[in-house]
Protein backbone atom coordinates (compact mmCIF):
# COMPACT_ATOMS: atom_id res chain seq x y z
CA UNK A 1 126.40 81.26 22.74
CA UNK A 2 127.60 79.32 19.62
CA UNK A 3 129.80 76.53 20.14
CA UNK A 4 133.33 77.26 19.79
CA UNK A 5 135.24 74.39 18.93
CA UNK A 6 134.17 71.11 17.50
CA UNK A 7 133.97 68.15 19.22
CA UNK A 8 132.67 65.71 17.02
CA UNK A 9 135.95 65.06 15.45
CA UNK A 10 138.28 63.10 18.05
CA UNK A 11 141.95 64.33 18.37
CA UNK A 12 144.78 61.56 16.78
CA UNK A 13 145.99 61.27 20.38
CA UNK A 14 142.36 60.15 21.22
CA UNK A 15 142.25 58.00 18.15
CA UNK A 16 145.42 56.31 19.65
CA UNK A 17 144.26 55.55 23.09
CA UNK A 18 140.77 54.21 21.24
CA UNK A 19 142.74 51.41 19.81
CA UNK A 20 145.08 50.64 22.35
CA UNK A 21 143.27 48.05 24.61
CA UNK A 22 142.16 46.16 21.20
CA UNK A 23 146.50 45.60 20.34
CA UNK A 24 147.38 44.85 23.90
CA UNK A 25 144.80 41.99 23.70
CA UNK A 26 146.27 40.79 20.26
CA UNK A 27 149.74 40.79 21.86
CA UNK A 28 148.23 38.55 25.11
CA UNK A 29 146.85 36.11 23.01
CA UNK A 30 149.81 35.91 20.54
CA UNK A 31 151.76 34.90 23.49
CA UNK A 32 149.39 33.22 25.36
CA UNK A 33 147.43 31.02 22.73
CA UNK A 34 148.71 31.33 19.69
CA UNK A 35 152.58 31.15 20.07
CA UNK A 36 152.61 28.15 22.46
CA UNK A 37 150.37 26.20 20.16
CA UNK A 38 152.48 26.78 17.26
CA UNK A 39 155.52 25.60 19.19
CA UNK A 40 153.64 22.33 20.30
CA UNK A 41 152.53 21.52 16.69
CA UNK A 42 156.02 22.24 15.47
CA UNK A 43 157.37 19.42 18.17
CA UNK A 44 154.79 16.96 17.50
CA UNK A 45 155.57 17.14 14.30
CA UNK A 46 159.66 16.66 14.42
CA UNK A 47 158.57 13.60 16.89
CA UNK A 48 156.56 11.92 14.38
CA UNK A 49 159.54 12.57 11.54
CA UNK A 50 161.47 10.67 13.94
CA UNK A 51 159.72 7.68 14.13
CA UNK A 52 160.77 4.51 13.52
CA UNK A 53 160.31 0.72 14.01
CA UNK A 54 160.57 -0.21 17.61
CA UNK A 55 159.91 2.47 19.43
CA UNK A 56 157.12 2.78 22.05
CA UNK A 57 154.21 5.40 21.82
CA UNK A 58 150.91 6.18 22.82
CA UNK A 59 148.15 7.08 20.73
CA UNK A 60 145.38 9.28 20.93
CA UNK A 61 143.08 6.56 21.54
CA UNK A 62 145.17 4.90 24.70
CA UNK A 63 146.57 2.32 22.47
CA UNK A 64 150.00 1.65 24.25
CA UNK A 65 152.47 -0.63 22.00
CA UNK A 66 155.73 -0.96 20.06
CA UNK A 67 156.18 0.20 16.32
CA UNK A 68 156.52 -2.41 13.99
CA UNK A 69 156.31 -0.36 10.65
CA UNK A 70 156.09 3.43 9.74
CA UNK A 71 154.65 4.25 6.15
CA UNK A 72 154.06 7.71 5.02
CA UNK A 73 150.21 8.39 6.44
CA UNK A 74 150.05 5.04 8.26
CA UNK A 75 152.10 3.32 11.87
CA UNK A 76 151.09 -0.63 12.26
CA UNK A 77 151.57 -0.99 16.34
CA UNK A 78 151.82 -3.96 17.94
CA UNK A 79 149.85 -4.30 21.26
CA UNK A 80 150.04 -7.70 22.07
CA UNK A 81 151.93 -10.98 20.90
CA UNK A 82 151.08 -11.50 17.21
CA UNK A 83 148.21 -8.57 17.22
CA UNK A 84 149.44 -5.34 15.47
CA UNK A 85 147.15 -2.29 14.51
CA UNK A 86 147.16 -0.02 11.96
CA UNK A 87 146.93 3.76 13.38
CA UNK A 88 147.08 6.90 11.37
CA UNK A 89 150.19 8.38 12.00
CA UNK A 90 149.46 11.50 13.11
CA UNK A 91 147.27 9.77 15.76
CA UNK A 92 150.54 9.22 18.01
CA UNK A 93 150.80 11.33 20.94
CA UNK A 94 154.16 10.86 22.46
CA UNK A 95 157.00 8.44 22.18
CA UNK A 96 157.62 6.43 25.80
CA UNK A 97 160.99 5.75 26.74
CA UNK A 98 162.46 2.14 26.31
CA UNK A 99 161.39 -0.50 28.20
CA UNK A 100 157.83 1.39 29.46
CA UNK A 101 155.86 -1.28 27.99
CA UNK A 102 157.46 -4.22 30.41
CA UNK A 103 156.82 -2.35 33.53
CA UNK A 104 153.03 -2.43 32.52
């Protein structure tokens, strides 16, 4: 007539299982968001240590030219004959290869 057992206390094997769909989701977006991003940021990063007068890039903003000067926050880019801009650095998104700017 009583109750026998209790039930309001959940067994540890219960406990377990409760938490098991929340770390399985941590694990998919470690390596599906968070991993990959950190990788990217690590590579944009070495590219813009590696930049130096003369090479070709592409900002942010669409601003295709060649590197005249690379200070420490700043890159002065020159688009056109005798017209160079000053871009923050970290503004650059990738580094064309030689010669892209004559085919344009």
């Amino acid at each position: 007539m009583f109750i026998s057992q209790a039930y309001a206390a959940g067994t540890p094997a219960n406990d377990l299982m409760s938490f098991l769909p929340m770390v399985v989701i941590f694990v998919l977006f470690y390596f599906m968001l968070i991993r990959p991003q950190v990788k990217q940021a690590k590579q944009h990063k070495a590219m813009l240590e590696t930049l130096k007068a003369g090479d070709e890039v592409a900002t942010t903003g669409g601003i295709v030219g060649k590197v005249t000067k690379v200070s420490e926050q700043f890159v002065s880019v020159e688009i056109a004959a005798n017209t160079v801009v000053h871009v923050q650095k970290h503004t650059v998104q990738t580094v064309l290869p030689a010669g892209t700017l004559k085919s344009i």
